[in-house]
PDB file of N, CA and C in Angstrom:
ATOM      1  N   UNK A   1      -3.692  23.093   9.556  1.00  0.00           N
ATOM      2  CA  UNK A   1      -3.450  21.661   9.483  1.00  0.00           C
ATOM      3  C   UNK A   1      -1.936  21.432   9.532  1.00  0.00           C
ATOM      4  N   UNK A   2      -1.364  20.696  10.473  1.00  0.00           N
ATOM      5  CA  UNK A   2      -0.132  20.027  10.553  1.00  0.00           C
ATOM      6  C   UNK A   2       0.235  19.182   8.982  1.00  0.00           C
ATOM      7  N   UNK A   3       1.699  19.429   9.305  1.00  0.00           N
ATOM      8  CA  UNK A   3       2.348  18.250   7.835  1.00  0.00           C
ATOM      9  C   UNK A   3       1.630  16.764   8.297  1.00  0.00           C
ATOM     10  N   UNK A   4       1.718  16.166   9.288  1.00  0.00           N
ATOM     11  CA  UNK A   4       1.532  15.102   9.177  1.00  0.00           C
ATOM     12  C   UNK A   4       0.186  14.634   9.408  1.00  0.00           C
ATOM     13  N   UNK A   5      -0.830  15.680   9.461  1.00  0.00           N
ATOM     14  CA  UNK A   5      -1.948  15.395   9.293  1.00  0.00           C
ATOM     15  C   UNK A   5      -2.878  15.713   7.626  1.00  0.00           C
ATOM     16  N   UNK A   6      -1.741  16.163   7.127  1.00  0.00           N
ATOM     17  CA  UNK A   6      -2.004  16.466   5.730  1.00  0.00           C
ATOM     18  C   UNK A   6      -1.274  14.989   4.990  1.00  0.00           C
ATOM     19  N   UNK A   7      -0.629  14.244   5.477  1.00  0.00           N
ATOM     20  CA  UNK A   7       0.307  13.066   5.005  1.00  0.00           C
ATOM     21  C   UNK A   7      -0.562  12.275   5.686  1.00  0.00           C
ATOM     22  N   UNK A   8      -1.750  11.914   6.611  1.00  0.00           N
ATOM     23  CA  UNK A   8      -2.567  11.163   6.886  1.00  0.00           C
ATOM     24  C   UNK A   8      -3.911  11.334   5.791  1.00  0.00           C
ATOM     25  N   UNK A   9      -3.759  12.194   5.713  1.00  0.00           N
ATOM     26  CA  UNK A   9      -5.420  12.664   4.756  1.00  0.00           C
ATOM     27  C   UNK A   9      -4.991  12.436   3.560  1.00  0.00           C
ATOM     28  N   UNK A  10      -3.840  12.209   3.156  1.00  0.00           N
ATOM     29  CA  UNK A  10      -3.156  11.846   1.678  1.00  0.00           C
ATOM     30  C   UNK A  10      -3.168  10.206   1.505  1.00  0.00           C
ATOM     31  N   UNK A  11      -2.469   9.382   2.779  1.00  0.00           N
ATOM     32  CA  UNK A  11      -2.549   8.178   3.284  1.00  0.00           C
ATOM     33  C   UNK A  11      -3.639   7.243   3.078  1.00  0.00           C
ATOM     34  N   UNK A  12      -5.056   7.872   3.392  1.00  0.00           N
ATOM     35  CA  UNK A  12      -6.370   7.397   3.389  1.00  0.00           C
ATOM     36  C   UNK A  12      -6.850   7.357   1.707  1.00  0.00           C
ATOM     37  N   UNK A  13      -6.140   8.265   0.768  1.00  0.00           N
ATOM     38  CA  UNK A  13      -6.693   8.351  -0.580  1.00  0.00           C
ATOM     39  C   UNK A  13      -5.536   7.735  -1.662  1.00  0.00           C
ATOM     40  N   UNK A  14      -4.415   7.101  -1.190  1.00  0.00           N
ATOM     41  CA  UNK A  14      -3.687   6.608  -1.866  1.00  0.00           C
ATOM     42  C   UNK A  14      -3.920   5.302  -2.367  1.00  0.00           C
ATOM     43  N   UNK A  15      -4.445   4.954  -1.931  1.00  0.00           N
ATOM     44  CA  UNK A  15      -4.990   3.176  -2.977  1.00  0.00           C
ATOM     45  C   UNK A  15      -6.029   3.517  -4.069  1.00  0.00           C
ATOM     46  N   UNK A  16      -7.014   4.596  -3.831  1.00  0.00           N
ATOM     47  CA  UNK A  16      -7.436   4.949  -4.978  1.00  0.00           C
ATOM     48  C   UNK A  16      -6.685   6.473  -5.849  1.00  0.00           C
ATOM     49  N   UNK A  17      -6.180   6.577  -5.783  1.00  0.00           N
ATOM     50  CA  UNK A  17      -5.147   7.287  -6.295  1.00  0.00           C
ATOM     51  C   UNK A  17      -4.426   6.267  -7.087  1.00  0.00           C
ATOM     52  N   UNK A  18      -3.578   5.435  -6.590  1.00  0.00           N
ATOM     53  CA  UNK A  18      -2.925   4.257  -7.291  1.00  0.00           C
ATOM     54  C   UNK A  18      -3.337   3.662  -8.482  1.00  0.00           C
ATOM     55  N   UNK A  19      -5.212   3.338  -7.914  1.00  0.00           N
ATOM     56  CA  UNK A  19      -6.061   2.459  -8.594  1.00  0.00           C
ATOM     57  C   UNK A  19      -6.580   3.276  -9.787  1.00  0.00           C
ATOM     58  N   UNK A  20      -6.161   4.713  -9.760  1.00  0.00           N
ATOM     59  CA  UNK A  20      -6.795   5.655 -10.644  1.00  0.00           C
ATOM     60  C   UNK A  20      -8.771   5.891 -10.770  1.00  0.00           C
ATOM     61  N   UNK A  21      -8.910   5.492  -9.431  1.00  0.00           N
ATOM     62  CA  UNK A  21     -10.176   5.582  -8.742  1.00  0.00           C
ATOM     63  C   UNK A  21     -10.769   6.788  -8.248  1.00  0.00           C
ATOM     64  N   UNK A  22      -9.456   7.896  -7.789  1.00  0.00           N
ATOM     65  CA  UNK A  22      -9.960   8.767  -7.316  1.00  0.00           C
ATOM     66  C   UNK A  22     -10.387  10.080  -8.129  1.00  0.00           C
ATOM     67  N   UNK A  23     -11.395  10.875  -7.425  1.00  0.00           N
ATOM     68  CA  UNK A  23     -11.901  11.732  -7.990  1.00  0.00           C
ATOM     69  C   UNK A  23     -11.398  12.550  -8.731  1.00  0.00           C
ATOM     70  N   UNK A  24     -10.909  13.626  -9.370  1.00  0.00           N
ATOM     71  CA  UNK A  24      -9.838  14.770  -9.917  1.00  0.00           C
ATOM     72  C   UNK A  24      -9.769  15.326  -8.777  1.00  0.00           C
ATOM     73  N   UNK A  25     -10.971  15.767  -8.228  1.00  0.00           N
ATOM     74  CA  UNK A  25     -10.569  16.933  -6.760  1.00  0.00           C
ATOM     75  C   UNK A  25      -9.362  15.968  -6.032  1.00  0.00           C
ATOM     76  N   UNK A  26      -9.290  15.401  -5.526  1.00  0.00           N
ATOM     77  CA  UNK A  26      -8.597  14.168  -4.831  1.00  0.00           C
ATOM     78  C   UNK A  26      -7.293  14.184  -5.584  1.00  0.00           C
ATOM     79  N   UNK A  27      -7.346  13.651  -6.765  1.00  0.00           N
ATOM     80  CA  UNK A  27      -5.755  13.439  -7.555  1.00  0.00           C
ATOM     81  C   UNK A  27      -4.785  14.899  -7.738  1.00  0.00           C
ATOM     82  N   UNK A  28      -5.767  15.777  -7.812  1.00  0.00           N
ATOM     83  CA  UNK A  28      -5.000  17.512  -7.635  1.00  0.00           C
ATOM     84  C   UNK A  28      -4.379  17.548  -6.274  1.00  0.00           C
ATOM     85  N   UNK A  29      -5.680  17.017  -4.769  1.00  0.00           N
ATOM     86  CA  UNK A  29      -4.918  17.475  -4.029  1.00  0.00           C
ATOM     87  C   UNK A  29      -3.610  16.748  -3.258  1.00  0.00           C
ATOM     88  N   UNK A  30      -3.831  15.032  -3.919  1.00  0.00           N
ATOM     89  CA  UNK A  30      -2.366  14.374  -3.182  1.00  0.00           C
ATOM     90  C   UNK A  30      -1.450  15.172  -4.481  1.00  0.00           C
ATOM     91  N   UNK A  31      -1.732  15.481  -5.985  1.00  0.00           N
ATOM     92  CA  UNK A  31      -0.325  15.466  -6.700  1.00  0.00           C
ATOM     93  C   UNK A  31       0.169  17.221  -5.906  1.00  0.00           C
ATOM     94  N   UNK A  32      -0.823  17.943  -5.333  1.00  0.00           N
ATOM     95  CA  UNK A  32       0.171  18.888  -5.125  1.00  0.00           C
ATOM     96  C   UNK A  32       0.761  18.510  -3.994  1.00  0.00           C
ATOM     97  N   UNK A  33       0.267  18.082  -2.656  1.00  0.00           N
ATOM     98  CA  UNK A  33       0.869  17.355  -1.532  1.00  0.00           C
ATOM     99  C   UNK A  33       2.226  16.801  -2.133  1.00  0.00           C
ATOM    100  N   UNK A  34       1.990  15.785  -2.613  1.00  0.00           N
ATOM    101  CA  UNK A  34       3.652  15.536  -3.263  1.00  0.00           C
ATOM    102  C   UNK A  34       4.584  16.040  -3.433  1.00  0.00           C
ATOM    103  N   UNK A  35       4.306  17.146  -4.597  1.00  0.00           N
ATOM    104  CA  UNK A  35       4.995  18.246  -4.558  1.00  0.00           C
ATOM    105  C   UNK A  35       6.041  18.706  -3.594  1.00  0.00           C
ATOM    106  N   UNK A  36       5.404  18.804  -2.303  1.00  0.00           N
ATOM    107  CA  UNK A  36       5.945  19.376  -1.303  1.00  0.00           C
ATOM    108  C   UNK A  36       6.797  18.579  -0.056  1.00  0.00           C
ATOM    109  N   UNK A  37       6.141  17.004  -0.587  1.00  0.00           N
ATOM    110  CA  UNK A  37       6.547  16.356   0.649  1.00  0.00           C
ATOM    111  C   UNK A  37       7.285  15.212   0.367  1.00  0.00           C
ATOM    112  N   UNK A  38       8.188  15.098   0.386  1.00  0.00           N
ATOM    113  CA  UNK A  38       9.233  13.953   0.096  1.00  0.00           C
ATOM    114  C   UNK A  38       9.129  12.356   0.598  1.00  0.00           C
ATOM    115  N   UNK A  39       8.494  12.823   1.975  1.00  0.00           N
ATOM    116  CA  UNK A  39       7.798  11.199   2.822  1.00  0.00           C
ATOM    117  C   UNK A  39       7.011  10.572   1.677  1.00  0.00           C
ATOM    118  N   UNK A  40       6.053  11.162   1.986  1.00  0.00           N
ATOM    119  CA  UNK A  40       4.571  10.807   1.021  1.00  0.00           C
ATOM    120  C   UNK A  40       5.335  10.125  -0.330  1.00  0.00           C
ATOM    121  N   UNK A  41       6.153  11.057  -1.198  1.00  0.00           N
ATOM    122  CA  UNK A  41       6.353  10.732  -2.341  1.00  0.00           C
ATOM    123  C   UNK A  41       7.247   8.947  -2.278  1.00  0.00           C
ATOM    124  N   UNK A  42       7.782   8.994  -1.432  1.00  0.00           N
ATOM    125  CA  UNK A  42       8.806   7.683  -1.119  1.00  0.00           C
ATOM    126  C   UNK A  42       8.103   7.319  -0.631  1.00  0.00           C
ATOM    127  N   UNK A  43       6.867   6.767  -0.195  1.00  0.00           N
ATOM    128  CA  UNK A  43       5.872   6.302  -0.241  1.00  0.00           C
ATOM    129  C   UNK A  43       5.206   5.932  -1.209  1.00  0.00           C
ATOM    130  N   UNK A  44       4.758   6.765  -1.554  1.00  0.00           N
ATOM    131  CA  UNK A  44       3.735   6.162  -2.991  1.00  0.00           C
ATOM    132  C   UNK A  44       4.799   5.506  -3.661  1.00  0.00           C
ATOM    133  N   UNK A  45       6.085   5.984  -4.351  1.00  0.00           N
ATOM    134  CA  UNK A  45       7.247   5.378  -5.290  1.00  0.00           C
ATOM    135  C   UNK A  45       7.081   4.046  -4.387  1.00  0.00           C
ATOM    136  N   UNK A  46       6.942   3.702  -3.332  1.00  0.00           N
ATOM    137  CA  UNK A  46       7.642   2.271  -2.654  1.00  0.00           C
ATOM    138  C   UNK A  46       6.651   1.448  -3.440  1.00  0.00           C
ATOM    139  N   UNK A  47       5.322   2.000  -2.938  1.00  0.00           N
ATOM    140  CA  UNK A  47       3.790   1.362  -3.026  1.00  0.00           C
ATOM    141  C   UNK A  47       3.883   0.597  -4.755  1.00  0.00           C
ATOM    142  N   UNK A  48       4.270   1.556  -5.427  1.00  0.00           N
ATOM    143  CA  UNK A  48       4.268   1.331  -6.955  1.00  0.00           C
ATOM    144  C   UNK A  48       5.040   0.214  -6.905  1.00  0.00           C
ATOM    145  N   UNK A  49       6.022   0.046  -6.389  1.00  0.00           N
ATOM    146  CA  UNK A  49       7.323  -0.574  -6.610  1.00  0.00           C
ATOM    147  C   UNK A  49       6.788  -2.448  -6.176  1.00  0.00           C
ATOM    148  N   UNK A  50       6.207  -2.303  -4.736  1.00  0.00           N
ATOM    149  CA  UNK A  50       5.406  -3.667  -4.557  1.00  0.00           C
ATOM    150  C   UNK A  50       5.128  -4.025  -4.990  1.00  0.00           C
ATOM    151  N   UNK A  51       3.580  -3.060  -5.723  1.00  0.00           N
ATOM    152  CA  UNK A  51       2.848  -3.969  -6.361  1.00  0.00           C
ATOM    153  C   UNK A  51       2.982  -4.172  -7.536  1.00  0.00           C
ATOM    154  N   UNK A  52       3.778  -3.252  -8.047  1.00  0.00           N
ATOM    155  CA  UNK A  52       4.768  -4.209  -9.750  1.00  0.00           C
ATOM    156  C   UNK A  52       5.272  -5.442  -9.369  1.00  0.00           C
ATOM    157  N   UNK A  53       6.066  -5.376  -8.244  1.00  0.00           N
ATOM    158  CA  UNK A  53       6.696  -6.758  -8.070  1.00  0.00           C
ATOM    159  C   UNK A  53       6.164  -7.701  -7.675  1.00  0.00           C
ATOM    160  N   UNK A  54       4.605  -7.741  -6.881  1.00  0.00           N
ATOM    161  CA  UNK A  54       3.940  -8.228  -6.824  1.00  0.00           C
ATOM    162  C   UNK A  54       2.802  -8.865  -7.988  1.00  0.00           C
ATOM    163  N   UNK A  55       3.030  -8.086  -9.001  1.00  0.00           N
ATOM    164  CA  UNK A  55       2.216  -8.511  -9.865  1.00  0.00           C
ATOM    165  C   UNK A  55       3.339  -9.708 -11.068  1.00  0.00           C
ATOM    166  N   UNK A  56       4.050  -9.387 -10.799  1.00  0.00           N
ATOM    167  CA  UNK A  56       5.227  -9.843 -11.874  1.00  0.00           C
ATOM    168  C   UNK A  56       6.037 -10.926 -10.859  1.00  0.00           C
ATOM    169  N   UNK A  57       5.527 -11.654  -9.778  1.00  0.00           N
ATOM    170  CA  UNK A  57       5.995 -13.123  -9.356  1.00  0.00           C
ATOM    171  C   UNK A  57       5.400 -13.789  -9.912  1.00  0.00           C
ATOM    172  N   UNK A  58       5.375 -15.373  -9.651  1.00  0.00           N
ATOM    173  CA  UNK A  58       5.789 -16.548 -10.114  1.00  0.00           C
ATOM    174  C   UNK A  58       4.215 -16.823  -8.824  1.00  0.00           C
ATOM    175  N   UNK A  59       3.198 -16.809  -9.543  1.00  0.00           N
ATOM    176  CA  UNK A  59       1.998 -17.299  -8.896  1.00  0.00           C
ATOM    177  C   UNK A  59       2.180 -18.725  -8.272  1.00  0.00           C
ATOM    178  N   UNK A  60       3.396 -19.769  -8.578  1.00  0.00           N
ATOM    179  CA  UNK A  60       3.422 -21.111  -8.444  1.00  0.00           C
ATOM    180  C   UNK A  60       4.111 -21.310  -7.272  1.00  0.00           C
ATOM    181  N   UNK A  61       4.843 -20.414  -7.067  1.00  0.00           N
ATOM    182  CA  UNK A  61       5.615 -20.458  -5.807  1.00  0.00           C
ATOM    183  C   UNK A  61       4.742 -19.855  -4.807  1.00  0.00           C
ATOM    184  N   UNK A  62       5.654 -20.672  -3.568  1.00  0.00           N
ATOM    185  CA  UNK A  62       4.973 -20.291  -2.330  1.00  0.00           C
ATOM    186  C   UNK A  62       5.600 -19.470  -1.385  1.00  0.00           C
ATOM    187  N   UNK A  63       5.112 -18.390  -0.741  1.00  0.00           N
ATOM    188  CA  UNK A  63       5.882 -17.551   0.000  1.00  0.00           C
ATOM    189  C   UNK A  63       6.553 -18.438   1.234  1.00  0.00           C
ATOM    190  N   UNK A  64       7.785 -18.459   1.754  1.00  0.00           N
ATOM    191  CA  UNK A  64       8.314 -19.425   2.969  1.00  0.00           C
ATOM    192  C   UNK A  64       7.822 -18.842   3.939  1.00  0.00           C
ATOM    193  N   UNK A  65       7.178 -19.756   4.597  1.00  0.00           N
ATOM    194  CA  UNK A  65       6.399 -19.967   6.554  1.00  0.00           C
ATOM    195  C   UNK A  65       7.006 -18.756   6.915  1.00  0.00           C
ATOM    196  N   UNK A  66       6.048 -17.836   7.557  1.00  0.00           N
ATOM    197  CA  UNK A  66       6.292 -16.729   8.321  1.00  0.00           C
ATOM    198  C   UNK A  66       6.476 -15.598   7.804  1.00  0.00           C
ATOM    199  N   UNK A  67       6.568 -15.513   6.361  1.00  0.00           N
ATOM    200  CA  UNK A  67       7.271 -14.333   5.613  1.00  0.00           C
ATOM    201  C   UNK A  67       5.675 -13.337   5.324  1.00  0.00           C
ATOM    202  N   UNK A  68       4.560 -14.124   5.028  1.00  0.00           N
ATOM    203  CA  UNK A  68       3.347 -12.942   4.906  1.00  0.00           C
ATOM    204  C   UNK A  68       2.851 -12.207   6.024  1.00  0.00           C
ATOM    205  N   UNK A  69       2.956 -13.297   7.689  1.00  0.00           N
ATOM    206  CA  UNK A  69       2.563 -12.835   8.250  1.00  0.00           C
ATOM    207  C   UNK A  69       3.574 -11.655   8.803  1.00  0.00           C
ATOM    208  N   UNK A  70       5.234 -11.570   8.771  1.00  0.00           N
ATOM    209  CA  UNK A  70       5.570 -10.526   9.353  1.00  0.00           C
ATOM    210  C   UNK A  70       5.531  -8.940   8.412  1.00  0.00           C
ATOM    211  N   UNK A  71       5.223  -9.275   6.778  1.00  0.00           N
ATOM    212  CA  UNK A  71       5.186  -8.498   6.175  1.00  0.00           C
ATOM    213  C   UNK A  71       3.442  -7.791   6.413  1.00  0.00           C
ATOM    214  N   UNK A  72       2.495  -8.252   7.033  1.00  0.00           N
ATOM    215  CA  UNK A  72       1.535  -7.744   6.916  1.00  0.00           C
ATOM    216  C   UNK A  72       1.638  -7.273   8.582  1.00  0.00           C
ATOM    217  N   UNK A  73       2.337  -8.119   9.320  1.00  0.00           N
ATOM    218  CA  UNK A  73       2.418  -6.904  10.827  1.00  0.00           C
ATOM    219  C   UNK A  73       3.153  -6.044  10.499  1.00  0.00           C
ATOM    220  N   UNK A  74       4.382  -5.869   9.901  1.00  0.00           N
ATOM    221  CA  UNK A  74       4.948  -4.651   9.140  1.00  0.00           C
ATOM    222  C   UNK A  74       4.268  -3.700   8.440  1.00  0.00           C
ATOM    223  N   UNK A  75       3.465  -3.620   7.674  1.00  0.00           N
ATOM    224  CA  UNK A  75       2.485  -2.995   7.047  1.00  0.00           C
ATOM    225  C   UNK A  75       1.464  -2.677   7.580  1.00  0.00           C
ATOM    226  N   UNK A  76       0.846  -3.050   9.376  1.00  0.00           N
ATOM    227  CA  UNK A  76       0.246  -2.837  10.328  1.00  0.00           C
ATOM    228  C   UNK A  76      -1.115  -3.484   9.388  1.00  0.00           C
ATOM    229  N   UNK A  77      -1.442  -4.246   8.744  1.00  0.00           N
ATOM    230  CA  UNK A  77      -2.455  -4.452   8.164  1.00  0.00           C
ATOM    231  C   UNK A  77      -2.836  -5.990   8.492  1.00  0.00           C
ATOM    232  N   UNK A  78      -2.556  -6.693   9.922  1.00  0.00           N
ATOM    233  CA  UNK A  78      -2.397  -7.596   9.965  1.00  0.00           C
ATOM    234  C   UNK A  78      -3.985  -8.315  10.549  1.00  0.00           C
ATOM    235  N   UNK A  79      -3.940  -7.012  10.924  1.00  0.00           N
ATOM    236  CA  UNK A  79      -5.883  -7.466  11.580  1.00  0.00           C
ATOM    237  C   UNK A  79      -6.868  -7.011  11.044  1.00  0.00           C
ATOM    238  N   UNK A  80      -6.380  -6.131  10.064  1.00  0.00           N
ATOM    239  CA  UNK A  80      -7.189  -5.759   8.579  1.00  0.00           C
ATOM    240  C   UNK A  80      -7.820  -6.410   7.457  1.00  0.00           C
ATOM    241  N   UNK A  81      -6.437  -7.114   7.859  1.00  0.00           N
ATOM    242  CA  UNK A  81      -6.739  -8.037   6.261  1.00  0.00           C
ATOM    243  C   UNK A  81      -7.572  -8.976   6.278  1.00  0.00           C
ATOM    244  N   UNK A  82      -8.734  -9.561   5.330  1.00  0.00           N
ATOM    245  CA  UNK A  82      -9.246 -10.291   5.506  1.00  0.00           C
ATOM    246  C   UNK A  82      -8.583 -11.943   5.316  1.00  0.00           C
ATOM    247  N   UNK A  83      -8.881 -13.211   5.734  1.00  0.00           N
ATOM    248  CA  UNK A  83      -8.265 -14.289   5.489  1.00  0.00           C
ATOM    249  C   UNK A  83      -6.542 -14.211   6.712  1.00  0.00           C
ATOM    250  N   UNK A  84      -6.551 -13.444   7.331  1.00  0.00           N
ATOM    251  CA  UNK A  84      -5.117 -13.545   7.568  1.00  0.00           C
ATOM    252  C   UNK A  84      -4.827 -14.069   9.300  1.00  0.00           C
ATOM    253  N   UNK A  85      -3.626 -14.639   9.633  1.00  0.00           N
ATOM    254  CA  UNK A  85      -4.202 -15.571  10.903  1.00  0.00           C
ATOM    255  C   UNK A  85      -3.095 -15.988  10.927  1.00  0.00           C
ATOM    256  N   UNK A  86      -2.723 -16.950  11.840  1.00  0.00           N
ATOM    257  CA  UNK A  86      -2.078 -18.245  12.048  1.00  0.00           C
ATOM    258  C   UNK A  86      -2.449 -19.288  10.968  1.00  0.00           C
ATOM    259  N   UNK A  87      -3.471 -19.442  10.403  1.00  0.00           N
ATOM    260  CA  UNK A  87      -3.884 -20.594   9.405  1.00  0.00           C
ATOM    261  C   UNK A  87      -4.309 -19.932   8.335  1.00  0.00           C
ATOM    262  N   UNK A  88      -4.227 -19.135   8.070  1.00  0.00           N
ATOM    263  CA  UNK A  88      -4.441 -18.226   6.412  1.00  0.00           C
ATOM    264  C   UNK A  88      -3.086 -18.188   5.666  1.00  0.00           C
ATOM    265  N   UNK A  89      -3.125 -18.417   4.350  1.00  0.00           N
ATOM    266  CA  UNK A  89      -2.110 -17.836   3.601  1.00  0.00           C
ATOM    267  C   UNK A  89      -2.787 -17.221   2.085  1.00  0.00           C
ATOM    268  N   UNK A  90      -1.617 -16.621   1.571  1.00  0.00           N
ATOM    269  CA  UNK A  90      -2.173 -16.141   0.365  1.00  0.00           C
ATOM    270  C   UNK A  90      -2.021 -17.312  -0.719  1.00  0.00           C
ATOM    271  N   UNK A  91      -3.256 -17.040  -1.600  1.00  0.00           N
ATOM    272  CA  UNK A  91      -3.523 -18.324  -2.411  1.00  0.00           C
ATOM    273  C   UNK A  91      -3.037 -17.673  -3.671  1.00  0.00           C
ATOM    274  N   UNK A  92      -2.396 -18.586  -4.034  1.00  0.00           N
ATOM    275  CA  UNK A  92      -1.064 -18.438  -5.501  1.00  0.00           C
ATOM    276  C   UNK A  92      -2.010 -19.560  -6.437  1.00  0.00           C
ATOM    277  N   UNK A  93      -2.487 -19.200  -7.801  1.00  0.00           N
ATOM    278  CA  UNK A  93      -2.855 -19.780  -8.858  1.00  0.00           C
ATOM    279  C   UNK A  93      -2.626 -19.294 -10.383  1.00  0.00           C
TER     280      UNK A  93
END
């Protein structure tokens, strides 16, 4: 197996990894991956880093026109996501 097909197979298990969802077999094999791979790890560190900061905004405010949709074509998750479009935004309450 290639590095970067071992950093794809790590890729696919990192939201439950995050979520503390994943199996032990699973959490052994991204924490040793880590270990070894510096991408991955500045990765996950980023991932953490979002969604702290994401969790710790100001639900009242509104993101300014254009800013979700280039952050979710950035994140290639733009046709993924459910709700997301020209006329979707994220709902702040």
């Amino acid at each position: 197996m290639t590095e970067h097909e071992s950093c794809r197979e790590l890729l696919q298990g990192l939201s439950a990894y995050i979520d503390n969802e994943a199996s032990e077999n699973i959490c052994r094999e991204i924490e040793r991956h880590l270990e070894e791979c510096d991408n991955c790890r500045i990765m996950l560190d980023t991932t953490r880093k979002i969604i702290s900061l994401y969790q710790t905004i100001d639900r009242a405010d509104q993101m300014p026109s254009g800013i979700e949709e280039r952050l979710l074509k950035t994140l290639h998750i733009d046709d993924a996501w459910p709700g997301t479009g020209d006329d979707a935004s994220i709902e702040t309450s």
